[in-house]
Every structure is written in structure tokens, then in C-alpha cells.
N, C-alpha and C. Protein backbone atom coordinates (compact mmCIF):
# COMPACT_ATOMS: atom_id res chain seq x y z
N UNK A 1 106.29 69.41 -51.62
CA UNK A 1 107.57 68.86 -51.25
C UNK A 1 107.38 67.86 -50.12
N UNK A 2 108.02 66.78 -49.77
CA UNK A 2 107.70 65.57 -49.27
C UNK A 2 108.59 65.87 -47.91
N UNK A 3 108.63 65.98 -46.89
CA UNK A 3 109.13 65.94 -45.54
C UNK A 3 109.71 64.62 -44.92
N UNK A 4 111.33 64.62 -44.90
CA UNK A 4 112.36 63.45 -44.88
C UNK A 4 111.98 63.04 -43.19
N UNK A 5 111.46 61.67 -43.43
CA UNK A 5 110.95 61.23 -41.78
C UNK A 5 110.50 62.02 -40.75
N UNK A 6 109.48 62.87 -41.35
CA UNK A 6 109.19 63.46 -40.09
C UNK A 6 109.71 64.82 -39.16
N UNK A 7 110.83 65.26 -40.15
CA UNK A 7 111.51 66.14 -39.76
C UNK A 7 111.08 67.61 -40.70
N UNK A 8 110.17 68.53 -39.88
CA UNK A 8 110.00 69.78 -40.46
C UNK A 8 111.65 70.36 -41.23
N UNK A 9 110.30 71.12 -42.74
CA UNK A 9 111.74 72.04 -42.99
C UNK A 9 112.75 71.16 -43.91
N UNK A 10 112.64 69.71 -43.71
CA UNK A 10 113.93 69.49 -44.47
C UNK A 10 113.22 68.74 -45.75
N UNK A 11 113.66 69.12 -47.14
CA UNK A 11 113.04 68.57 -48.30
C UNK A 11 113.69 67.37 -48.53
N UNK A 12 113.34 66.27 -49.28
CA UNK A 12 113.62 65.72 -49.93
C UNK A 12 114.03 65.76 -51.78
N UNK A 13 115.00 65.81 -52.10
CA UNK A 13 115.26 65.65 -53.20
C UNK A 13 115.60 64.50 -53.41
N UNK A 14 115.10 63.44 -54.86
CA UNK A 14 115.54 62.17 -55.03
C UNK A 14 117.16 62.29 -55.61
N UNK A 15 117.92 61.65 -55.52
CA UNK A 15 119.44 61.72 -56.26
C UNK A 15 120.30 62.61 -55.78
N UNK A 16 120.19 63.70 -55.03
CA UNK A 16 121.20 64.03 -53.75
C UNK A 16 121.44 63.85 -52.73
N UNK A 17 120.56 62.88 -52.20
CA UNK A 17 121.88 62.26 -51.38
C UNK A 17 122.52 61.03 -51.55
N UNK A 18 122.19 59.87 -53.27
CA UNK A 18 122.68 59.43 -53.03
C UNK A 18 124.01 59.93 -53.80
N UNK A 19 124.19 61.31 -54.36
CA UNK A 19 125.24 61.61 -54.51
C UNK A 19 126.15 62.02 -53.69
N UNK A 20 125.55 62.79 -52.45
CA UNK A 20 126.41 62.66 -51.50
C UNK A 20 127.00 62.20 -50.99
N UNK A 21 126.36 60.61 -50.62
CA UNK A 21 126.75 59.34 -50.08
C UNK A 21 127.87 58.74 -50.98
N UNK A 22 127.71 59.10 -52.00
CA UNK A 22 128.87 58.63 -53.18
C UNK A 22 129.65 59.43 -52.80
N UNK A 23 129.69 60.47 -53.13
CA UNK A 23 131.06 61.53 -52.63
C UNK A 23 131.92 61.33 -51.35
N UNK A 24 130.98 60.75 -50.17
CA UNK A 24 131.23 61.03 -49.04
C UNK A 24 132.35 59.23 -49.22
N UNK A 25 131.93 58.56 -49.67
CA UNK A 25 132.40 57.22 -50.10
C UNK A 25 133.93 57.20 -51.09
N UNK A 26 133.69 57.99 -52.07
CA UNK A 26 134.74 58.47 -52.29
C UNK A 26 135.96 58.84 -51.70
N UNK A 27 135.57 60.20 -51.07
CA UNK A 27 136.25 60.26 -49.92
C UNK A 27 136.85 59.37 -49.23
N UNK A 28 136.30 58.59 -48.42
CA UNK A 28 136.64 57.49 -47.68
C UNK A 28 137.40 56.29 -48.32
N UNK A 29 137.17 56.10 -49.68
CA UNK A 29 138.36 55.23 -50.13
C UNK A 29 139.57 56.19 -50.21
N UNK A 30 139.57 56.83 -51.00
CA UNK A 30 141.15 57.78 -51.49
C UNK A 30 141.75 57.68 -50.20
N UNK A 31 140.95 58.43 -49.16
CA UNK A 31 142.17 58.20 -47.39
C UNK A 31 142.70 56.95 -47.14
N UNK A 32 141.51 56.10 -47.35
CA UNK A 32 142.42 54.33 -47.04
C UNK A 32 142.84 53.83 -47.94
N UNK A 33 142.97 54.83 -49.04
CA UNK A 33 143.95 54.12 -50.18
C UNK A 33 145.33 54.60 -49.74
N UNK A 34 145.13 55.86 -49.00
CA UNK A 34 146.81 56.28 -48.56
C UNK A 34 147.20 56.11 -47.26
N UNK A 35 146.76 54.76 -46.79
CA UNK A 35 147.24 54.18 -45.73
C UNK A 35 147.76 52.94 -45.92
N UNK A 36 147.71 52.45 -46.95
CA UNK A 36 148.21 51.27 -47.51
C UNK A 36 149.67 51.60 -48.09
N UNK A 37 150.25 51.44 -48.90
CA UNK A 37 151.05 51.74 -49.49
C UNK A 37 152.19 51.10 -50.22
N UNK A 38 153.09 51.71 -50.99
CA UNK A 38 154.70 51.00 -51.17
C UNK A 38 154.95 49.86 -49.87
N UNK A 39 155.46 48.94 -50.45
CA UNK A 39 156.34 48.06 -48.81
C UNK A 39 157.22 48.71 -48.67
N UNK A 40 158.15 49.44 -49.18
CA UNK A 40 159.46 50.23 -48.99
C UNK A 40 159.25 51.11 -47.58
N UNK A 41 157.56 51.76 -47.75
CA UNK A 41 157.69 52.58 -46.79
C UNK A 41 156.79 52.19 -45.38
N UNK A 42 156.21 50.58 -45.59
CA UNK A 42 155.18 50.32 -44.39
C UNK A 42 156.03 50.56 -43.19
N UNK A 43 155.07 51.06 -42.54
CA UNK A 43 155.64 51.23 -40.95
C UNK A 43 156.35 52.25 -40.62
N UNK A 44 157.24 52.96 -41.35
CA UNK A 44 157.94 53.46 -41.93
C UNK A 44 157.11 55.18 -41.30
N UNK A 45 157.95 55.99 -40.26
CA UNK A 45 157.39 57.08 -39.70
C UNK A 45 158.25 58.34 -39.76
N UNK A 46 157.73 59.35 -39.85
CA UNK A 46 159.01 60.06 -40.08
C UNK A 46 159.46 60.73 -40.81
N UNK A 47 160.78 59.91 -41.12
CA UNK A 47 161.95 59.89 -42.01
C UNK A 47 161.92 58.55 -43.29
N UNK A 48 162.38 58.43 -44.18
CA UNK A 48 163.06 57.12 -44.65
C UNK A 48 164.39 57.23 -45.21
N UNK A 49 164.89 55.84 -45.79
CA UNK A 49 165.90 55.80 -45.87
C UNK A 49 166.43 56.84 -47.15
N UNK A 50 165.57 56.82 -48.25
CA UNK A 50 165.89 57.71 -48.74
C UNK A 50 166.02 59.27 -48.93
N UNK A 51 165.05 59.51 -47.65
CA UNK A 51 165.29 60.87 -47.51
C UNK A 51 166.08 61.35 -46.85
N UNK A 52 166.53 60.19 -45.70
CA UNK A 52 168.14 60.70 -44.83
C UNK A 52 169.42 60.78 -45.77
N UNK A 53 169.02 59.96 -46.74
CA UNK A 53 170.55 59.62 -47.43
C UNK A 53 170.67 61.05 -48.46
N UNK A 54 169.42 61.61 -49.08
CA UNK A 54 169.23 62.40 -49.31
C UNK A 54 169.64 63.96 -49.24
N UNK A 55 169.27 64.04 -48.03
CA UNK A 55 169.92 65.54 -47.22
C UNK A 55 170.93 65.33 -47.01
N UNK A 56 171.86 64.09 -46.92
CA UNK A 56 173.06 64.37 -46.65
C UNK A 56 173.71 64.38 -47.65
N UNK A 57 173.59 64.17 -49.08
CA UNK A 57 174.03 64.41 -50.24
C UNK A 57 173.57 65.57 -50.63
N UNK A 58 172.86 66.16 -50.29
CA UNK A 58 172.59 67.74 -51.01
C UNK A 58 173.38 69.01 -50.06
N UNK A 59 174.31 68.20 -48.99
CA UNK A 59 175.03 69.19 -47.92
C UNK A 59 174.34 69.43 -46.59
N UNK A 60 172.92 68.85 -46.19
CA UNK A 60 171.84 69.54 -45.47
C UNK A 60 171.74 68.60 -44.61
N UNK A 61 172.86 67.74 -44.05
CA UNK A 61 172.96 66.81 -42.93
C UNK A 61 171.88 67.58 -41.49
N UNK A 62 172.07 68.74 -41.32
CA UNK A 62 171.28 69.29 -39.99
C UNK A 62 169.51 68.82 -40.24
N UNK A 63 169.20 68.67 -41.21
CA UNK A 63 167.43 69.12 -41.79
C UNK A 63 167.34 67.19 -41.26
N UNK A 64 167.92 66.93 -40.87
CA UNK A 64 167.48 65.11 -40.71
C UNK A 64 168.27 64.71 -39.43
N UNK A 65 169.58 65.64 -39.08
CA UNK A 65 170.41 65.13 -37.71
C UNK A 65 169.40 65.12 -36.48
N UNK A 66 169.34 64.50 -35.51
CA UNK A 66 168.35 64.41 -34.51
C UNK A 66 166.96 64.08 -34.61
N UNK A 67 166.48 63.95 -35.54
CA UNK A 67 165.21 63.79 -35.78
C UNK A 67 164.93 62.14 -35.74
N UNK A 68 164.09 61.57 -35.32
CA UNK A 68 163.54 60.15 -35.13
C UNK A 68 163.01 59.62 -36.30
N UNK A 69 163.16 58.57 -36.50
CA UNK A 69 162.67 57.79 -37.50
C UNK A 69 162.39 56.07 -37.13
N UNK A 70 161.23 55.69 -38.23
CA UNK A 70 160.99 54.06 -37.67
C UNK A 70 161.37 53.51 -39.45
N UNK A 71 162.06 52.96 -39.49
CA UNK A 71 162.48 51.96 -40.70
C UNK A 71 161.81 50.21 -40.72
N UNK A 72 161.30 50.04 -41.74
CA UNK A 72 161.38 49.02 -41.60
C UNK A 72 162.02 48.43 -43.67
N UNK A 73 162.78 47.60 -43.29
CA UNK A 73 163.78 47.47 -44.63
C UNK A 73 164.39 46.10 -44.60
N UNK A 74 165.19 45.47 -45.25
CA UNK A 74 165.63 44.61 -45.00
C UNK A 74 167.24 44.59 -44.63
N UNK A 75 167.91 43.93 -44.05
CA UNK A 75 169.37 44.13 -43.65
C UNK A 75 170.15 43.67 -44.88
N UNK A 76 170.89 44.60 -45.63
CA UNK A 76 171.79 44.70 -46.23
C UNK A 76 173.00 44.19 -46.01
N UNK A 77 173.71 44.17 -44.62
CA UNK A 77 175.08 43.88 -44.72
C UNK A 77 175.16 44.52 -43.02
N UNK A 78 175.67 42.87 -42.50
CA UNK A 78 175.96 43.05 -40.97
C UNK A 78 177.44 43.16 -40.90
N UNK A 79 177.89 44.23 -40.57
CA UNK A 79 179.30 44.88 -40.24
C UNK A 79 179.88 44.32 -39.00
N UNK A 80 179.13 44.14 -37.56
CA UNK A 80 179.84 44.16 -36.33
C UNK A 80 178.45 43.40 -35.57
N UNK A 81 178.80 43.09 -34.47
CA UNK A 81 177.48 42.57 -33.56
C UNK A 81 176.83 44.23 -33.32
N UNK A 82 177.74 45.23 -33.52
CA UNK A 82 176.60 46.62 -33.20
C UNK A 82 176.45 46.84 -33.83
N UNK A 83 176.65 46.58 -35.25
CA UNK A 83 176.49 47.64 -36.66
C UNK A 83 175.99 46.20 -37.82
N UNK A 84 174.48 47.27 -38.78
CA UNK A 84 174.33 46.38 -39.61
C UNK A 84 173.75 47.68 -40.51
N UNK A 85 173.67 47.15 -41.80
CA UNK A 85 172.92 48.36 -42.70
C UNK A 85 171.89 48.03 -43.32
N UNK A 86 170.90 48.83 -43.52
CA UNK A 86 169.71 48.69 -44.45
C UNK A 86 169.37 49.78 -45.27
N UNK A 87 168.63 48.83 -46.07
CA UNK A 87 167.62 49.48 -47.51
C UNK A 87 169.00 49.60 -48.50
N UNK A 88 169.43 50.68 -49.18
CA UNK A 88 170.29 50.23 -49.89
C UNK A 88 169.39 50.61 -51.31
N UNK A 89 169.56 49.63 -52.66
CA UNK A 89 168.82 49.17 -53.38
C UNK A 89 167.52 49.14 -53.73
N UNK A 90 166.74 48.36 -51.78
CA UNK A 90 165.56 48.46 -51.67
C UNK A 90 164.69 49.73 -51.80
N UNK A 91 165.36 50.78 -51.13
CA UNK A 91 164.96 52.03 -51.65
C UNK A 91 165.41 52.95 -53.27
N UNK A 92 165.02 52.82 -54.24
CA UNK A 92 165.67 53.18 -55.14
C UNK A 92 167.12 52.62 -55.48
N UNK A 93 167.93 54.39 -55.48
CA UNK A 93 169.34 54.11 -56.04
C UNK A 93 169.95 54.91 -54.22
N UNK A 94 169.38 54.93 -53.51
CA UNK A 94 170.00 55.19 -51.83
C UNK A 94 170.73 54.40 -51.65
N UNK A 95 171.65 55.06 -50.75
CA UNK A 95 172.72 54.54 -50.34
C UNK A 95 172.33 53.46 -49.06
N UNK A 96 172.86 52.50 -49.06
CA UNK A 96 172.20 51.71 -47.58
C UNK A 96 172.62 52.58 -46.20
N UNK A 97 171.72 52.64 -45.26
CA UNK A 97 171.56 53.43 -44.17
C UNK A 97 172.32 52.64 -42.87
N UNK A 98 173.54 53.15 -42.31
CA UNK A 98 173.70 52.00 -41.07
C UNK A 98 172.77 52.50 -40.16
N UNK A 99 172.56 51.16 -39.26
CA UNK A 99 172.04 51.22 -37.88
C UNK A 99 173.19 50.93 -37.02
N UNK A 100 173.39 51.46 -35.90
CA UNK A 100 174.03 51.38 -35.12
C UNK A 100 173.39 50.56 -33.33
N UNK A 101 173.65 49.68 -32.75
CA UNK A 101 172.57 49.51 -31.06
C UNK A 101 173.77 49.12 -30.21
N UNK A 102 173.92 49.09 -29.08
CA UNK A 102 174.66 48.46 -27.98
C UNK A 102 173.78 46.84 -28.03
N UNK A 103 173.12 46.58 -27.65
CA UNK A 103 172.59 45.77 -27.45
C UNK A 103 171.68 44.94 -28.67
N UNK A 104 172.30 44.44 -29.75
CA UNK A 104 171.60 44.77 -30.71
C UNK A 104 171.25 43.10 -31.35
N UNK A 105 169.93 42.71 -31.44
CA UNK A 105 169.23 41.24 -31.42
C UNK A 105 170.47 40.63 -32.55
N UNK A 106 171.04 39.35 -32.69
CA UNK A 106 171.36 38.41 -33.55
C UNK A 106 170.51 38.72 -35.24
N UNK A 107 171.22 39.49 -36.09
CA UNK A 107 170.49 39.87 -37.63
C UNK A 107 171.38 39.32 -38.72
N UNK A 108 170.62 39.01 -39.61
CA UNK A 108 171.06 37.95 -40.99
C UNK A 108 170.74 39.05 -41.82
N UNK A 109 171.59 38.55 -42.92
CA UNK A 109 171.64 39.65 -44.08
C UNK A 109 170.15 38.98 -44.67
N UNK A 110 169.70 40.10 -45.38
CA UNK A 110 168.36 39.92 -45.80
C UNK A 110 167.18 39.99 -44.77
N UNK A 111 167.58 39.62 -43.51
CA UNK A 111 166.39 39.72 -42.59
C UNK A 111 165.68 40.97 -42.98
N UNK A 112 164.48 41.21 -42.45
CA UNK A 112 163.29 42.04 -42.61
C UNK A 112 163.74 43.01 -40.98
N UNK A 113 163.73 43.49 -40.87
CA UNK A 113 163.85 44.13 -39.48
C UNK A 113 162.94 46.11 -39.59
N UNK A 114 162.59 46.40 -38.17
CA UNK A 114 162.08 47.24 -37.99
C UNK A 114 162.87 47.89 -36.88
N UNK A 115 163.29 49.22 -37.52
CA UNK A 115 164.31 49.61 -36.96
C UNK A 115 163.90 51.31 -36.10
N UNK A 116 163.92 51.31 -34.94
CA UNK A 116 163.29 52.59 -34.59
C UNK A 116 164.57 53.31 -33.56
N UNK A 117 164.80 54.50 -34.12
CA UNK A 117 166.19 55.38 -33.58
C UNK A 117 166.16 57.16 -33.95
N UNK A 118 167.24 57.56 -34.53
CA UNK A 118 167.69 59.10 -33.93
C UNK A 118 169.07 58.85 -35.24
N UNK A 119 168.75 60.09 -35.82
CA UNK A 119 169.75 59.95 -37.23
C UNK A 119 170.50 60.78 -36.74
N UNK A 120 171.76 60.50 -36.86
CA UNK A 120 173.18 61.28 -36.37
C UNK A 120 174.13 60.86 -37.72
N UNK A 121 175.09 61.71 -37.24
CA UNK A 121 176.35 61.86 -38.46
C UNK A 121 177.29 60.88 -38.08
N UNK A 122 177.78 59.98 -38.51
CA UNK A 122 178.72 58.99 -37.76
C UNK A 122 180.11 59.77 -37.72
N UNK A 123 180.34 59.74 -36.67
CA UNK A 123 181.95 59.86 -36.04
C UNK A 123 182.20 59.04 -34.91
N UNK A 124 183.68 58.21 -35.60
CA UNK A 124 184.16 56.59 -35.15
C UNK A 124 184.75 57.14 -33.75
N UNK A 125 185.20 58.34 -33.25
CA UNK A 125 185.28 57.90 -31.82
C UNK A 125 183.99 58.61 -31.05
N UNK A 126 183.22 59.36 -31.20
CA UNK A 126 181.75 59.29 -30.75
C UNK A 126 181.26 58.37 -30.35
N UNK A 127 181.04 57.58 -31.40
CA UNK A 127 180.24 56.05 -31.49
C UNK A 127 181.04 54.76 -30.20
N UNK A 128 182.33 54.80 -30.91
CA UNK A 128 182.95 54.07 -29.75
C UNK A 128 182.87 54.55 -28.57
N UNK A 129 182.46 55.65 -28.11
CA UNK A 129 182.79 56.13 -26.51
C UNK A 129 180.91 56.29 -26.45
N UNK A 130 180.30 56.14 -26.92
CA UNK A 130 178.70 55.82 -26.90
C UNK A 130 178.50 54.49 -26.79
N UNK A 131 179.14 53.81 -27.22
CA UNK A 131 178.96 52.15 -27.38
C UNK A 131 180.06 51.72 -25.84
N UNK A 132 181.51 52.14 -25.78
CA UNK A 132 181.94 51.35 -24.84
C UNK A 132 182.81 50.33 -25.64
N UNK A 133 183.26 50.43 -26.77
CA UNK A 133 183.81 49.19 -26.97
C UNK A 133 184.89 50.03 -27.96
N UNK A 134 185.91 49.20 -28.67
CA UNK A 134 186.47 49.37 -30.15
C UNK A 134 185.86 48.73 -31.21
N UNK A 135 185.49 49.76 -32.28
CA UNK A 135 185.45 49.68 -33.29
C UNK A 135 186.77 49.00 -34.62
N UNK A 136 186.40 47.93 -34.97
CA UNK A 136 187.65 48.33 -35.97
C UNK A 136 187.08 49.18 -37.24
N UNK A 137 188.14 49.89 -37.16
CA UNK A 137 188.18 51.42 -38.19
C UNK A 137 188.14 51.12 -39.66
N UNK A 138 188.62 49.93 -39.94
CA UNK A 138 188.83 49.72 -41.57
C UNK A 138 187.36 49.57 -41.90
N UNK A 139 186.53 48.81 -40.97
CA UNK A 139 184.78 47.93 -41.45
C UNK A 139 183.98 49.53 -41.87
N UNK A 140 184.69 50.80 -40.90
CA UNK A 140 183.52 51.86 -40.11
C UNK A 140 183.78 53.15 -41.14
N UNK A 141 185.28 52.83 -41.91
CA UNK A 141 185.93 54.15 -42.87
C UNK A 141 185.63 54.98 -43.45
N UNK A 142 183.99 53.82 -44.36
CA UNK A 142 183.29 54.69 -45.28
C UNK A 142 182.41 55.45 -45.10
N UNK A 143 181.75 54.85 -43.42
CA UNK A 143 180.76 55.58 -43.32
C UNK A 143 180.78 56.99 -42.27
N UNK A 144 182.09 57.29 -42.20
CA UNK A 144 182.84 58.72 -41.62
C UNK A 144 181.81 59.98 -42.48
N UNK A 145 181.01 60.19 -41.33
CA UNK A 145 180.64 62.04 -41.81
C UNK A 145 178.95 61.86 -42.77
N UNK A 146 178.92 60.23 -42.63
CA UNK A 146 177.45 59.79 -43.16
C UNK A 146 176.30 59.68 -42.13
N UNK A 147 175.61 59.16 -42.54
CA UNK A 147 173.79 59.46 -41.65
C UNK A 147 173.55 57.97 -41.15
N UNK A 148 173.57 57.41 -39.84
CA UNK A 148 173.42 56.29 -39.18
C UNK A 148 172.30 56.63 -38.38
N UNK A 149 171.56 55.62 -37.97
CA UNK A 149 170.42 55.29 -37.29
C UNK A 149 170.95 54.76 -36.03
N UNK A 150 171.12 55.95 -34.68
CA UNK A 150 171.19 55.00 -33.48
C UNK A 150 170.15 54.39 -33.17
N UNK A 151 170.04 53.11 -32.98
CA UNK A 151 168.52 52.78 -32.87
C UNK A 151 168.52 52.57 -31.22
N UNK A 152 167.48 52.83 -31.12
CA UNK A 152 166.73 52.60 -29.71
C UNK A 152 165.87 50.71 -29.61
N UNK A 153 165.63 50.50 -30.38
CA UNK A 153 164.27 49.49 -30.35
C UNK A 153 164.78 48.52 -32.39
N UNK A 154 164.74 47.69 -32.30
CA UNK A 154 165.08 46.60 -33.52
C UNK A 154 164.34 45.31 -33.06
N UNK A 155 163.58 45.49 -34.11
CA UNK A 155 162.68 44.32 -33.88
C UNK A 155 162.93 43.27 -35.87
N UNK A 156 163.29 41.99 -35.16
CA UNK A 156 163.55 41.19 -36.09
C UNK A 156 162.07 40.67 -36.60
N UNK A 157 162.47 40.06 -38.17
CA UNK A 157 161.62 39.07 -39.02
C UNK A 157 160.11 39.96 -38.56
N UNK A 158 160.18 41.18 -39.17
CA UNK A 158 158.91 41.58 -39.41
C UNK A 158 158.38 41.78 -40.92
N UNK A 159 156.86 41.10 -40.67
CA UNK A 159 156.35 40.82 -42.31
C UNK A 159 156.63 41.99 -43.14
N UNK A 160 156.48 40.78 -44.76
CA UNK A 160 156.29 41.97 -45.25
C UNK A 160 155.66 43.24 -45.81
């Protein structure tokens, strides 16, 4: 038996290791194959849009209330300078997700945005006495008792 560089004790066999090395290669693609992914879900930590919209259609609003999430989606439909919604469509057949910010960057429908916040149940005088301002109630009606994204952090025109 032939002794691998010098090292007592250890044999050489021809064709195991480069099967190992294959295996071990293997390995190593499949993991960085699942770091790539859907665009629906790049960046995307957490939660997504379809799984908030999710629990709250199966009754199970608590299993997603408080919990953090990073979105990144495109803007669906800007409601208010504080309120805009995403994914929608983009995710399947989900319902579009509002975001809610006080301070919240200038967003175009369709923009790409990356949205990082805290999923709560919308209730219109909550929100208004969190925000500081009036809401008008007719824009905010539908989304009474649904799953909004207070966001903390919105970052515009991120790739796709």
C-alpha cells in the first residue's frame, strides 16, 4: 500500500477521493444554488408577502403580528404620502401588502423598493395616533383588520 505524502498509516486508494471531492462539490453547489433564488423573494428575510397575507386569511393573524420582515417587491399602488402597497400579483394570487412610514421617501407605482418593518393588524385610529396626522378613512376602509408593514427603513429603486 502506497503512503499519501509522507504521512504514516494513511493509504491511498485511487478514485476515493476523487469521489469525495465530487461529493464534497456537490454539496457546495446545491447550498449556493439556494442562495440564489425566485426575484419574488431576493432580499426578502423572514416573512413574505405571501405568507403574511396568508395567516391572515386562515384566521392566524397572531403567528405573523409583531414579527419583522424585509420585503423587497415592487409598489403596487401609492395611497397617501404614508401609505403605499406592495407585491400584490407579484407574489402569486396575494393580496398586495400595505406599508405604512411617517417619514416615508417620494415612491412611484411600480418602483422596486425594499421595505424593512414589523407586521401589525391595521386599525385606522392606531395608525393615525402612531403617525400624528388624519387619515382619510374612505382610501384606508379596506384595509381595516388586515396585515400592514410598519416599516422602519424603505429604500427606493432597488435592482432587480
Amino acid at each position: 500500500m502506497a503512503v499519501v505524502r509522507g504521512v504514516p498509516g494513511r493509504q491511498f486508494f485511487p478514485g476515493r477521493r476523487s469521489a469525495r471531492s465530487a461529493a464534497a462539490l456537490l454539496l457546495a453547489a446545491a447550498a449556493l444554488a439556494g442562495c440564489g433564488g425566485d426575484d419574488t423573494a431576493e432580499g426578502e428575510s423572514g416573512l413574505n408577502v405571501g405568507e403574511v397575507q396568508e395567516a391572515f386569511e386562515r384566521g392566524d393573524p397572531e403567528s405573523v403580528t409583531g414579527e419583522r420582515g424585509t420585503f423587497n417587491a415592487r409598489v403596487e399602488n401609492v395611497i397617501s404620502p404614508w401609505a403605499f402597497t406592495i407585491g400584490g400579483g407579484e407574489f402569486g394570487d396575494a393580496d398586495p401588502l400595505l406599508v405604512i412610514e411617517e417619514a416615508m421617501p417620494p415612491v412611484d407605482q411600480d418602483d422596486r423598493v425594499r421595505v424593512e418593518g414589523t407586521i401589525h393588524q391595521f386599525d385606522l385610529s392606531r395608525v393615525q395616533k402612531d403617525l400624528g396626522v388624519d387619515l382619510a378613512e374612505p382610501l384606508y376602509q379596506d384595509f381595516s383588520g388586515e396585515p400592514y408593514v410598519k416599516a422602519d427603513k424603505i429604500a427606493e429603486d432597488v435592482g432587480e
